[in-house]
PDB file of N, CA and C in Angstrom:
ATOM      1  N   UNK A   1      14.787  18.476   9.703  1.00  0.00           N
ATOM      2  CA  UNK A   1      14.523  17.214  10.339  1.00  0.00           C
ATOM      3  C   UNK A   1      13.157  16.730   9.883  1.00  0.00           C
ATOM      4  N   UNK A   2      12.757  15.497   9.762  1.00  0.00           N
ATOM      5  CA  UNK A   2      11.620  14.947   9.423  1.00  0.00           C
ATOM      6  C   UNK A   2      11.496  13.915  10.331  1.00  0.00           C
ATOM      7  N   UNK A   3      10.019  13.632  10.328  1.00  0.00           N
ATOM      8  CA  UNK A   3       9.734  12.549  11.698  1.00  0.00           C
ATOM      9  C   UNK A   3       8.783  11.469  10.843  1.00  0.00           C
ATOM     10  N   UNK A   4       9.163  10.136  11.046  1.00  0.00           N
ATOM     11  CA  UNK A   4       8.779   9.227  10.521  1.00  0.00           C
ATOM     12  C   UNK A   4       7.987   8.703  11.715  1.00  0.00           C
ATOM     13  N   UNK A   5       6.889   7.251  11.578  1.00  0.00           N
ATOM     14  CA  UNK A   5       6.165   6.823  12.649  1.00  0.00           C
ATOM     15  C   UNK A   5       6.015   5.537  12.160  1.00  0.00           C
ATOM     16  N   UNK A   6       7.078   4.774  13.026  1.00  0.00           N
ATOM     17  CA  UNK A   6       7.346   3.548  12.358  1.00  0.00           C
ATOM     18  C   UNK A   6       6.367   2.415  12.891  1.00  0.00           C
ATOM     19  N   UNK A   7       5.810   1.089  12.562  1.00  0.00           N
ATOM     20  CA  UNK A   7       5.357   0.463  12.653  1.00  0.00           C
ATOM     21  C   UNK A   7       4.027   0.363  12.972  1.00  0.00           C
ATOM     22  N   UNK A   8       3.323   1.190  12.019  1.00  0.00           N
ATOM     23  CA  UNK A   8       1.884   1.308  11.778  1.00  0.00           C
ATOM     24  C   UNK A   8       0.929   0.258  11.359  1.00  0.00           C
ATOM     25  N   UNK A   9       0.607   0.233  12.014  1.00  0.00           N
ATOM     26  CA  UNK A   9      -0.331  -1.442  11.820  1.00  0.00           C
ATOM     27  C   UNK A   9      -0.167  -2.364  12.797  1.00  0.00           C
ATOM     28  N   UNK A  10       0.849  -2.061  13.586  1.00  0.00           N
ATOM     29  CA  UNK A  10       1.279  -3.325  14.418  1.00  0.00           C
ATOM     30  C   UNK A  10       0.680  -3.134  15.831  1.00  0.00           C
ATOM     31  N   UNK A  11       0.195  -4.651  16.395  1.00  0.00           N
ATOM     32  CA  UNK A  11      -0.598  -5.003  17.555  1.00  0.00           C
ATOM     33  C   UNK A  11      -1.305  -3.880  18.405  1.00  0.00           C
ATOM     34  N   UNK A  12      -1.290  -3.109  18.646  1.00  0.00           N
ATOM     35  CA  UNK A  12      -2.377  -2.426  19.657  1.00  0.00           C
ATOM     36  C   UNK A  12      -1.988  -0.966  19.522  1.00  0.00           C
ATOM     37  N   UNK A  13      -0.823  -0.135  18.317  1.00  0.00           N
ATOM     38  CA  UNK A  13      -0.271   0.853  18.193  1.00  0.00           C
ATOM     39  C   UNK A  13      -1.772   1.878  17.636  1.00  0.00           C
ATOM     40  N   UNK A  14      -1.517   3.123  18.276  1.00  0.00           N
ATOM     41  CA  UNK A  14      -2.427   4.116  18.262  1.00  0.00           C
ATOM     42  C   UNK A  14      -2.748   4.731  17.212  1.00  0.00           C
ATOM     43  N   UNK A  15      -3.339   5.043  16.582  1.00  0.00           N
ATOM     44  CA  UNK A  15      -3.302   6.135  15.775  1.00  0.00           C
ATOM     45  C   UNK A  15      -3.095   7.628  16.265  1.00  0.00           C
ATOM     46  N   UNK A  16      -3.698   7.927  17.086  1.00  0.00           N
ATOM     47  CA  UNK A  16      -3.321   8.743  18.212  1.00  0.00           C
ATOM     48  C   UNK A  16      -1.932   9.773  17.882  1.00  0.00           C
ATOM     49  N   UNK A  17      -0.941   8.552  17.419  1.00  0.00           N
ATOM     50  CA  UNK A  17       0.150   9.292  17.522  1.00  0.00           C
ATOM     51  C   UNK A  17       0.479   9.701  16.236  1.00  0.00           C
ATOM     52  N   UNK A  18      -0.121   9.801  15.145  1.00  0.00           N
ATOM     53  CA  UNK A  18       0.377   9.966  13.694  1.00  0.00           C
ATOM     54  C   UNK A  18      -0.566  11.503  13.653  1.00  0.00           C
ATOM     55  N   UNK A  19      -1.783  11.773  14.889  1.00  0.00           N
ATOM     56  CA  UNK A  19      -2.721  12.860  14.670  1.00  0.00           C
ATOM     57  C   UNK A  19      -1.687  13.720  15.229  1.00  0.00           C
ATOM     58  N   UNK A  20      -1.055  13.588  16.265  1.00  0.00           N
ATOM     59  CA  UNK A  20      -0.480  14.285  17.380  1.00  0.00           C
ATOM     60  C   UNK A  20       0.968  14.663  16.718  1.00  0.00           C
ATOM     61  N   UNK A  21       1.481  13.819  16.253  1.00  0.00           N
ATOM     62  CA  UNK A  21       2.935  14.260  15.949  1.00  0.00           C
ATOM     63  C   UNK A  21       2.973  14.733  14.930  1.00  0.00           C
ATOM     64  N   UNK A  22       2.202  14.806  13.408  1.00  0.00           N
ATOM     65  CA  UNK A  22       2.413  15.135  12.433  1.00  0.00           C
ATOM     66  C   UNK A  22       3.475  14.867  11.620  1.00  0.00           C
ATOM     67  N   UNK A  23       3.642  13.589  11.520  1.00  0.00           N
ATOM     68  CA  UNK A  23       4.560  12.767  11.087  1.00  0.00           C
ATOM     69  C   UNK A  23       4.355  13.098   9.638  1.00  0.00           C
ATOM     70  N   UNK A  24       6.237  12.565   8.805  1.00  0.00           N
ATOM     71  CA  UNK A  24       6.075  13.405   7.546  1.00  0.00           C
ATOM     72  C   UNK A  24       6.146  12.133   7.005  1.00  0.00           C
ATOM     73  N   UNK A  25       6.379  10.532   7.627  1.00  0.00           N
ATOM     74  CA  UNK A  25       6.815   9.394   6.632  1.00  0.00           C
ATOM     75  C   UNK A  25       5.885   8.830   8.011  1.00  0.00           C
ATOM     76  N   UNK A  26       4.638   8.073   7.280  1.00  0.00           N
ATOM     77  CA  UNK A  26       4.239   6.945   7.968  1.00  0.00           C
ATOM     78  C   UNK A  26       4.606   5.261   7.623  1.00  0.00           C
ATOM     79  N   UNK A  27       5.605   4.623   8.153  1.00  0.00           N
ATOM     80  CA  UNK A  27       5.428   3.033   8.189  1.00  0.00           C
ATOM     81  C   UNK A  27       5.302   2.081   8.209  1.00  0.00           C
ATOM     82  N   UNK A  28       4.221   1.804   7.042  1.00  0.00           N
ATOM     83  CA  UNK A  28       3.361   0.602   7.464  1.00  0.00           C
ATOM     84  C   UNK A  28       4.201  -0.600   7.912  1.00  0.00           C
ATOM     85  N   UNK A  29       3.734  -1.337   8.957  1.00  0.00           N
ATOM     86  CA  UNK A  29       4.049  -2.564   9.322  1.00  0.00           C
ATOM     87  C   UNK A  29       3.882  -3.064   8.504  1.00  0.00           C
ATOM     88  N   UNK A  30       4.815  -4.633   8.655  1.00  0.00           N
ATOM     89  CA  UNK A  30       4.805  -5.723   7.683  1.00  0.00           C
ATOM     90  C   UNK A  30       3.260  -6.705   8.495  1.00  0.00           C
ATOM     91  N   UNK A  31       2.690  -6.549   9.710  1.00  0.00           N
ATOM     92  CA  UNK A  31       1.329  -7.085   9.679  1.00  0.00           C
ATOM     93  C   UNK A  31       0.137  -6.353   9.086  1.00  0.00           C
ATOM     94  N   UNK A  32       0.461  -5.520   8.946  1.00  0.00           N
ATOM     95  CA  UNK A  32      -0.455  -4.680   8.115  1.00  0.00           C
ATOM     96  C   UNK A  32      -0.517  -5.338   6.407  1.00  0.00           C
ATOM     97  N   UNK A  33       1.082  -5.394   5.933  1.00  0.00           N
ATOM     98  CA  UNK A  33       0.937  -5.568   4.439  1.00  0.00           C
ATOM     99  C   UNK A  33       0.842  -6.674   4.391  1.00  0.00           C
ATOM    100  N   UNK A  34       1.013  -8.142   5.297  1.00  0.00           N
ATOM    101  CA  UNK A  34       1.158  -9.389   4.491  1.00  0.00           C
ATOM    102  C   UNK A  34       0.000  -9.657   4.284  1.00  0.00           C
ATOM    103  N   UNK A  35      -0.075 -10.429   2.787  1.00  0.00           N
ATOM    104  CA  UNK A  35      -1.464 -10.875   2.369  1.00  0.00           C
ATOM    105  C   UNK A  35      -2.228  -9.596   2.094  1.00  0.00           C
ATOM    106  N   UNK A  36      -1.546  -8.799   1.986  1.00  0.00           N
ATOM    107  CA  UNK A  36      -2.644  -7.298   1.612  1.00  0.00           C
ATOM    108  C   UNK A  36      -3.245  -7.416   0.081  1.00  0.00           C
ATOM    109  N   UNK A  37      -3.136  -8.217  -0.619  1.00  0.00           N
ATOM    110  CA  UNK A  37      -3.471  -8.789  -2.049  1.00  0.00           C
ATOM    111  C   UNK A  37      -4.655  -9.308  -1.798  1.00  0.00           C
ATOM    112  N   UNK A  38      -4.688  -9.861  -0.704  1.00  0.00           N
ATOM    113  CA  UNK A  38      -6.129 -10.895  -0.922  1.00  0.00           C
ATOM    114  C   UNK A  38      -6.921 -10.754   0.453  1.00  0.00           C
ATOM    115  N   UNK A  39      -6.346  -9.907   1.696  1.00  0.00           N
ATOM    116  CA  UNK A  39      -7.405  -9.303   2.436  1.00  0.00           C
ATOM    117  C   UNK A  39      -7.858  -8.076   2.655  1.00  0.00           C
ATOM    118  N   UNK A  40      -9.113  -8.071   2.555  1.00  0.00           N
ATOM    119  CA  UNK A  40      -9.665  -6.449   2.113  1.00  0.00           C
ATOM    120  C   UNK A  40      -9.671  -5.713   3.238  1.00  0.00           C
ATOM    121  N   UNK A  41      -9.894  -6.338   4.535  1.00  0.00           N
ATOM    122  CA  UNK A  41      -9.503  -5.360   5.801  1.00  0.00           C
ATOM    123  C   UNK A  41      -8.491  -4.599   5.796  1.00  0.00           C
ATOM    124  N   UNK A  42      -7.070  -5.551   5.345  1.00  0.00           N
ATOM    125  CA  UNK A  42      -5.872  -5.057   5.586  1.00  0.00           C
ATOM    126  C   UNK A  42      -5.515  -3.501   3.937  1.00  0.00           C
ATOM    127  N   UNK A  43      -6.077  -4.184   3.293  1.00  0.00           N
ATOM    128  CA  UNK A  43      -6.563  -3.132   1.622  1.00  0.00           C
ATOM    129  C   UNK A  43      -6.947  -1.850   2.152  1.00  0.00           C
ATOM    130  N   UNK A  44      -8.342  -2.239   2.885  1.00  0.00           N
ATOM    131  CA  UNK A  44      -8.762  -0.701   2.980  1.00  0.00           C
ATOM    132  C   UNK A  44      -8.193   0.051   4.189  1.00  0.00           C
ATOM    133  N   UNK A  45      -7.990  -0.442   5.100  1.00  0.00           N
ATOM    134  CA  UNK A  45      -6.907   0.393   6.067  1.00  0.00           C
ATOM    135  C   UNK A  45      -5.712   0.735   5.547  1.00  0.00           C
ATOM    136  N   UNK A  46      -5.057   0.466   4.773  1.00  0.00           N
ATOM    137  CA  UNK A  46      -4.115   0.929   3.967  1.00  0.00           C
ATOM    138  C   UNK A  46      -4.107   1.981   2.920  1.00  0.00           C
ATOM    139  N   UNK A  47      -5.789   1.761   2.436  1.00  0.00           N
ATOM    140  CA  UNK A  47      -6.135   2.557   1.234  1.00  0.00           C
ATOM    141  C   UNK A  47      -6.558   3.815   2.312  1.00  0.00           C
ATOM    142  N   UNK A  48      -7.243   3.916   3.446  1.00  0.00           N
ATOM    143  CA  UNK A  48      -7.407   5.481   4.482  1.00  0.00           C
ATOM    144  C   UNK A  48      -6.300   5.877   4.907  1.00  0.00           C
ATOM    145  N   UNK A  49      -5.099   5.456   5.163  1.00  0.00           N
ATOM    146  CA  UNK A  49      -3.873   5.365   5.718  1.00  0.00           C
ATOM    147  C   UNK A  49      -2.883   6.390   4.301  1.00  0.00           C
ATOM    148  N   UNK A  50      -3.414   5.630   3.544  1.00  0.00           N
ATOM    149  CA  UNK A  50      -3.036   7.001   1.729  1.00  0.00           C
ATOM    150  C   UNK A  50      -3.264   8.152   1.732  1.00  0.00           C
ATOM    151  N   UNK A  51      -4.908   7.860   1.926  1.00  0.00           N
ATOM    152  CA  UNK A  51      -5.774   9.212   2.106  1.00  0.00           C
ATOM    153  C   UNK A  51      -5.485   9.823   3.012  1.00  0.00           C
ATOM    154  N   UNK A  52      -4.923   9.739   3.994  1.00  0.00           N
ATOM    155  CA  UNK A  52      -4.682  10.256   5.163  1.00  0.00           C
ATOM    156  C   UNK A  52      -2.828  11.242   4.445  1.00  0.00           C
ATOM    157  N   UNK A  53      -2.346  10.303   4.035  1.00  0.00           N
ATOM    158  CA  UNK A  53      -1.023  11.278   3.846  1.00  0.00           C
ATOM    159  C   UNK A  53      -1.041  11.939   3.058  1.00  0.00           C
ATOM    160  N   UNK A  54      -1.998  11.984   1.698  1.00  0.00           N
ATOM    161  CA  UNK A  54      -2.097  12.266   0.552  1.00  0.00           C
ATOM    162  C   UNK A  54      -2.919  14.074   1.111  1.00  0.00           C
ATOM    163  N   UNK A  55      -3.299  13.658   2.314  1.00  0.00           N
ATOM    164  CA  UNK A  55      -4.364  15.289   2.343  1.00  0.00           C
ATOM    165  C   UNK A  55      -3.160  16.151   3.496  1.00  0.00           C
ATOM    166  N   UNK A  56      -2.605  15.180   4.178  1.00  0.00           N
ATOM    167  CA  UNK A  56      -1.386  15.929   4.931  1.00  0.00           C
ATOM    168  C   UNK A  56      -0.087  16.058   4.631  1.00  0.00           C
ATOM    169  N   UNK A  57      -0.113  15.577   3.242  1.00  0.00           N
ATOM    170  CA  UNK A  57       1.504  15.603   2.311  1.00  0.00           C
ATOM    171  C   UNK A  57       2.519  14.889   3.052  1.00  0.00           C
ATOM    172  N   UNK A  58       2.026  14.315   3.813  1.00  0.00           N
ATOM    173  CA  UNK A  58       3.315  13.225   3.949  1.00  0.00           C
ATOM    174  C   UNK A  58       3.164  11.901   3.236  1.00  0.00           C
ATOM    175  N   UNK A  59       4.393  11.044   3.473  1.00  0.00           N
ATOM    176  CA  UNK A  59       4.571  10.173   2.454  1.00  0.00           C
ATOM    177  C   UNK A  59       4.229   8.585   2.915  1.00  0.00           C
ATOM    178  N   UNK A  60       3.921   7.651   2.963  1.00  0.00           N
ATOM    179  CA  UNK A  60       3.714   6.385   2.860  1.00  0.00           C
ATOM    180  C   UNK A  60       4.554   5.094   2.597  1.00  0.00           C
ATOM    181  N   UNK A  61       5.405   4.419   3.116  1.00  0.00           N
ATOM    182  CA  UNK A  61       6.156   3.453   3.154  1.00  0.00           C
ATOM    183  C   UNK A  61       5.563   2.303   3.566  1.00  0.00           C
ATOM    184  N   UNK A  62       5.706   1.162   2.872  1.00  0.00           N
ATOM    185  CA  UNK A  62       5.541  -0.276   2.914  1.00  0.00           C
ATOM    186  C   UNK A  62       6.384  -0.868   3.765  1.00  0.00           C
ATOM    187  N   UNK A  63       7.227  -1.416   4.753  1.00  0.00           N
ATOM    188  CA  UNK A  63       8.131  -2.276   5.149  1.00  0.00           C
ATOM    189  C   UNK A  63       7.306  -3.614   4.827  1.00  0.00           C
ATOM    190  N   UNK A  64       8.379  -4.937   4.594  1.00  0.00           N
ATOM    191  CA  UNK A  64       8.285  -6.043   4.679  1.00  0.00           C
ATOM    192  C   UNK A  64       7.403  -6.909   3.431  1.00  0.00           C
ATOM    193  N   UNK A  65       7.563  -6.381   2.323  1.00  0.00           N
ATOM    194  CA  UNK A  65       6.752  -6.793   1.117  1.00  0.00           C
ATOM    195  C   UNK A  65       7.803  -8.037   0.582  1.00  0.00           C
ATOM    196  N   UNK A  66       6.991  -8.751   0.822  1.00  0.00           N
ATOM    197  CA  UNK A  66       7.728 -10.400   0.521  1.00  0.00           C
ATOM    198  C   UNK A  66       7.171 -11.151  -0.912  1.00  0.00           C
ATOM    199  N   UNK A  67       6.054 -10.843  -1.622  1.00  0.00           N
ATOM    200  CA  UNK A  67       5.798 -11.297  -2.587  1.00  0.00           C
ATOM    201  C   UNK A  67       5.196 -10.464  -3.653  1.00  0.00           C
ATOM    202  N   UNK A  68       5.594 -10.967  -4.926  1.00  0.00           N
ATOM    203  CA  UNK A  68       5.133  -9.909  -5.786  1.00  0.00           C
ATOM    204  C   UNK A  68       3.692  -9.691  -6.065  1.00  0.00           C
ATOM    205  N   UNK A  69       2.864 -10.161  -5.753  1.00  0.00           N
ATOM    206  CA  UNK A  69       1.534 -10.006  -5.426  1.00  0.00           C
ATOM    207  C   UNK A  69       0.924  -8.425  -4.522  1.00  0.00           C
ATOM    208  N   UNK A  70       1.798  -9.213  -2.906  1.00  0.00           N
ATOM    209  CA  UNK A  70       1.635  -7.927  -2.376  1.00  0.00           C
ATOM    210  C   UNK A  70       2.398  -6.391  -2.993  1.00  0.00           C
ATOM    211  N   UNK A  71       3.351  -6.157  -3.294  1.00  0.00           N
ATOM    212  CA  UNK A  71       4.286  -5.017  -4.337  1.00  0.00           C
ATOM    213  C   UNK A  71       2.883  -5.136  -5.475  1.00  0.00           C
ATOM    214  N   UNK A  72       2.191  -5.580  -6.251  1.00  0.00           N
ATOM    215  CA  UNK A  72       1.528  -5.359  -7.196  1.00  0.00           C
ATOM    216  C   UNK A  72       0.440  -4.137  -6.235  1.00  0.00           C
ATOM    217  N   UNK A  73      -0.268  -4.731  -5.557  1.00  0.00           N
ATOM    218  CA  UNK A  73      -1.345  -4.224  -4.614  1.00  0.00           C
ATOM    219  C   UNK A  73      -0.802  -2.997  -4.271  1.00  0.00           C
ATOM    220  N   UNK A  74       0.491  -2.868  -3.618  1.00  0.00           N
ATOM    221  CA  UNK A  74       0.536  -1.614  -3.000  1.00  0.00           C
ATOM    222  C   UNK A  74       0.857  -0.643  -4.130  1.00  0.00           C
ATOM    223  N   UNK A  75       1.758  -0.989  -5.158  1.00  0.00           N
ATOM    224  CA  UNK A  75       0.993   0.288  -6.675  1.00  0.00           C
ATOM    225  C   UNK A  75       0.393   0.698  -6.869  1.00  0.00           C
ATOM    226  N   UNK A  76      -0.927  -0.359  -6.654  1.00  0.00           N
ATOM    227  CA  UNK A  76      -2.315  -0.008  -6.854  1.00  0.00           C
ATOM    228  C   UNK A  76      -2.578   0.797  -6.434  1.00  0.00           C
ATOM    229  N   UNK A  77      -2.552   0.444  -5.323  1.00  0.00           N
ATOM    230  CA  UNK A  77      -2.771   1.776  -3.804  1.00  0.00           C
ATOM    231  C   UNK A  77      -2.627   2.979  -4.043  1.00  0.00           C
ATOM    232  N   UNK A  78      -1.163   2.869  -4.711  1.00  0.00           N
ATOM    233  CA  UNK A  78      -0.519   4.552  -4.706  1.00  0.00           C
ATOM    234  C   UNK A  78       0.744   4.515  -3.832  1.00  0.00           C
ATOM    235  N   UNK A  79       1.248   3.704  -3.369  1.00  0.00           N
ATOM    236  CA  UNK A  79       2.197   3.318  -2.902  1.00  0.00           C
ATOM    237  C   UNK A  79       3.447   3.552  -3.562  1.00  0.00           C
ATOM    238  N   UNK A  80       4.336   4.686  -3.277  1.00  0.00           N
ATOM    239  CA  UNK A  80       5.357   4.589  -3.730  1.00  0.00           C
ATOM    240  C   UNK A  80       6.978   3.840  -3.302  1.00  0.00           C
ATOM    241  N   UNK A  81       6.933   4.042  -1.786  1.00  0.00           N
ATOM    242  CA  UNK A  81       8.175   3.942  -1.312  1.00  0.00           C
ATOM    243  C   UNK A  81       7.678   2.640  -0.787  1.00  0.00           C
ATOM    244  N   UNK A  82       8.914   1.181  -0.917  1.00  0.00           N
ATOM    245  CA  UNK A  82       8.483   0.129  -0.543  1.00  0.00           C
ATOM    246  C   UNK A  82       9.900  -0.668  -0.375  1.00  0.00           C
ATOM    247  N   UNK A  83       9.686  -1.342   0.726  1.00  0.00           N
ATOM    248  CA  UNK A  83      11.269  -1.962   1.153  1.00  0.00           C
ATOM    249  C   UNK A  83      10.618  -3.668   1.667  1.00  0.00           C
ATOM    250  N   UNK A  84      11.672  -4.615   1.357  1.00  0.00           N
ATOM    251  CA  UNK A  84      11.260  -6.097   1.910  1.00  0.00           C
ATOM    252  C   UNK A  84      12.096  -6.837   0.810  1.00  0.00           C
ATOM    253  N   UNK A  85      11.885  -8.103   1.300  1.00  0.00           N
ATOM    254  CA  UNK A  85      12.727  -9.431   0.645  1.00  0.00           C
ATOM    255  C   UNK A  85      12.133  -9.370  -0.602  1.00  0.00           C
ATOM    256  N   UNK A  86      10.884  -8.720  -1.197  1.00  0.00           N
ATOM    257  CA  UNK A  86      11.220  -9.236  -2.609  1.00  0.00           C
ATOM    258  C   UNK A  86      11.436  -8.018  -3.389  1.00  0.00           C
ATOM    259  N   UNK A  87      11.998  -6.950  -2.807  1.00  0.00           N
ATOM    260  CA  UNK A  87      13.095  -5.806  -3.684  1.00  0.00           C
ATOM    261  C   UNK A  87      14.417  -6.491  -3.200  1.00  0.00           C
ATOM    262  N   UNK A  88      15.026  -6.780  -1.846  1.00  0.00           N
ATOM    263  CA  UNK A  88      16.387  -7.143  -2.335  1.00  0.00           C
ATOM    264  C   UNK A  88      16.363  -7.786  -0.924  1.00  0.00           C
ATOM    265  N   UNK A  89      17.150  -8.780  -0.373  1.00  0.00           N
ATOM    266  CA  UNK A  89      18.019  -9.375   0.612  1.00  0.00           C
ATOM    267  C   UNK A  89      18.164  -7.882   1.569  1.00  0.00           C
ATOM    268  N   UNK A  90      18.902  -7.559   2.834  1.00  0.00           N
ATOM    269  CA  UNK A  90      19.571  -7.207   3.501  1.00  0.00           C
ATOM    270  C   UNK A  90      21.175  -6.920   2.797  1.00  0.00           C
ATOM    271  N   UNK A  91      21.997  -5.603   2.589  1.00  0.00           N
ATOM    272  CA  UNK A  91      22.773  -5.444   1.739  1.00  0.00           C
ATOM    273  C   UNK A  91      23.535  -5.215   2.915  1.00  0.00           C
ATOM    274  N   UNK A  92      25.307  -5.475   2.392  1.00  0.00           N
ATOM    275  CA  UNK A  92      26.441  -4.454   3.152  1.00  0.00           C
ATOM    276  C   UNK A  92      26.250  -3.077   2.787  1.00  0.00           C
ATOM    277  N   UNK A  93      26.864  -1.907   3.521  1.00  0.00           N
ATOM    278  CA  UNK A  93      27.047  -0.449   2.816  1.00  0.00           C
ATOM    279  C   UNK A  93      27.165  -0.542   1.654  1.00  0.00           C
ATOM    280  N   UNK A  94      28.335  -1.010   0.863  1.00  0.00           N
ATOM    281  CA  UNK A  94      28.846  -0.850  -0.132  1.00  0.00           C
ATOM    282  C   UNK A  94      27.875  -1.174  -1.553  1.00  0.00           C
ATOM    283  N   UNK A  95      27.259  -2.448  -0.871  1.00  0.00           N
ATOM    284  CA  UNK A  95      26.424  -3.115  -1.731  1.00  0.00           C
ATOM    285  C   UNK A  95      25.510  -2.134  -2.037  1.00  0.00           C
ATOM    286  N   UNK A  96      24.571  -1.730  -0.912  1.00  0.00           N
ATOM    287  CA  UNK A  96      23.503  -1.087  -1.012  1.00  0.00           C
ATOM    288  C   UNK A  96      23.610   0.574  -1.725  1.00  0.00           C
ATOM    289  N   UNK A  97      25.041   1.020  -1.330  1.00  0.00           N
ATOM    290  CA  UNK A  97      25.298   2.186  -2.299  1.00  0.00           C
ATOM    291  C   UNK A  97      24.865   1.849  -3.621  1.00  0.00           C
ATOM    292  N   UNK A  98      25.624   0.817  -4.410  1.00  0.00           N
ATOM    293  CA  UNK A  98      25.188   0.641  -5.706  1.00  0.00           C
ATOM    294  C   UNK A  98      23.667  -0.179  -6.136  1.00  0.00           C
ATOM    295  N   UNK A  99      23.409  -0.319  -5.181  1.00  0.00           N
ATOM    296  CA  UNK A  99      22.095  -1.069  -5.287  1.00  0.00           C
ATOM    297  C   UNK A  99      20.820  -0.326  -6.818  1.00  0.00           C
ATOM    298  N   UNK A 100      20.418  -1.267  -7.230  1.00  0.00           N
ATOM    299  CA  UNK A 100      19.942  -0.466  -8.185  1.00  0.00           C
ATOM    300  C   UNK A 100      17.907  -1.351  -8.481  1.00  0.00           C
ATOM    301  N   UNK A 101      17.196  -0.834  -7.921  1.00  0.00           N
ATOM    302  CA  UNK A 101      16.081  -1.316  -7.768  1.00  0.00           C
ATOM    303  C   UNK A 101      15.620  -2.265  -8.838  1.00  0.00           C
ATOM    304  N   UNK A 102      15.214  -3.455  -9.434  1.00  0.00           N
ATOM    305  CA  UNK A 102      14.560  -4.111 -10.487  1.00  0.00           C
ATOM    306  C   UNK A 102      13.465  -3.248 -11.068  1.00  0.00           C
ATOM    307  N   UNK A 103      13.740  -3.109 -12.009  1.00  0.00           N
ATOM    308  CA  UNK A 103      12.696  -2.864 -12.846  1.00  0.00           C
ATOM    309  C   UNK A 103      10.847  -3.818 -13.214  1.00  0.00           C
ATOM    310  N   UNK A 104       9.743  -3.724 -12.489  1.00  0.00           N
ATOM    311  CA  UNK A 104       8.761  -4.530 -12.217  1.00  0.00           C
ATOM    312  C   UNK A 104       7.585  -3.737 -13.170  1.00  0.00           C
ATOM    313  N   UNK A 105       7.099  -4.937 -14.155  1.00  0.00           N
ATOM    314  CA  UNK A 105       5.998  -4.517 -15.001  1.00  0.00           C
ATOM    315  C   UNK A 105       4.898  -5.069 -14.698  1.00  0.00           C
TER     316      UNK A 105
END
């Protein structure tokens, strides 16, 4: 079993609970990432939020990356795992089985 800690970044959520549970997938919120290209608050809490999984081996997820700007930034980062409208729409099962990620240079 693995424990994810979804919506990190969002309105008044603790950190508290990512020390305590030892979560193996942290979630960044989509208020966390929008505009993460061009505001450095939201950059460097994201960039300790790395550091933070990178020294406890868990992993780092983006939700809600809407422009290719922001997806550029979170590469940067070190960002691997990343989900939102500008990798794909909302899929059926079937769809999303074959789903096959774009290739981004």
């Amino acid at each position: 079993m693995r424990l994810a800690i979804d919506d990190v970044g969002a309105g008044y959520s603790s950190l508290q609970h990512i020390l305590e549970l030892g979560a193996d997938i942290i979630k960044l919120d989509i208020s966390l990432i929008r505009n993460i290209d061009t505001d450095t608050s939201r950059k460097a809490l994201t960039a300790a939020l790395i550091a933070y999984a990178q020294e406890t081996g868990c992993e780092v997820l983006a939700e809600g990356v809407e422009t290719e700007e922001e997806f550029r930034e979170l590469v940067r980062l070190g960002i691997k795992k990343i989900q939102g409208y500008f990798i794909s729409q909302p899929l059926e099962l079937e769809q999303a089985i074959d789903f096959r990620c774009p290739e981004f240079n």
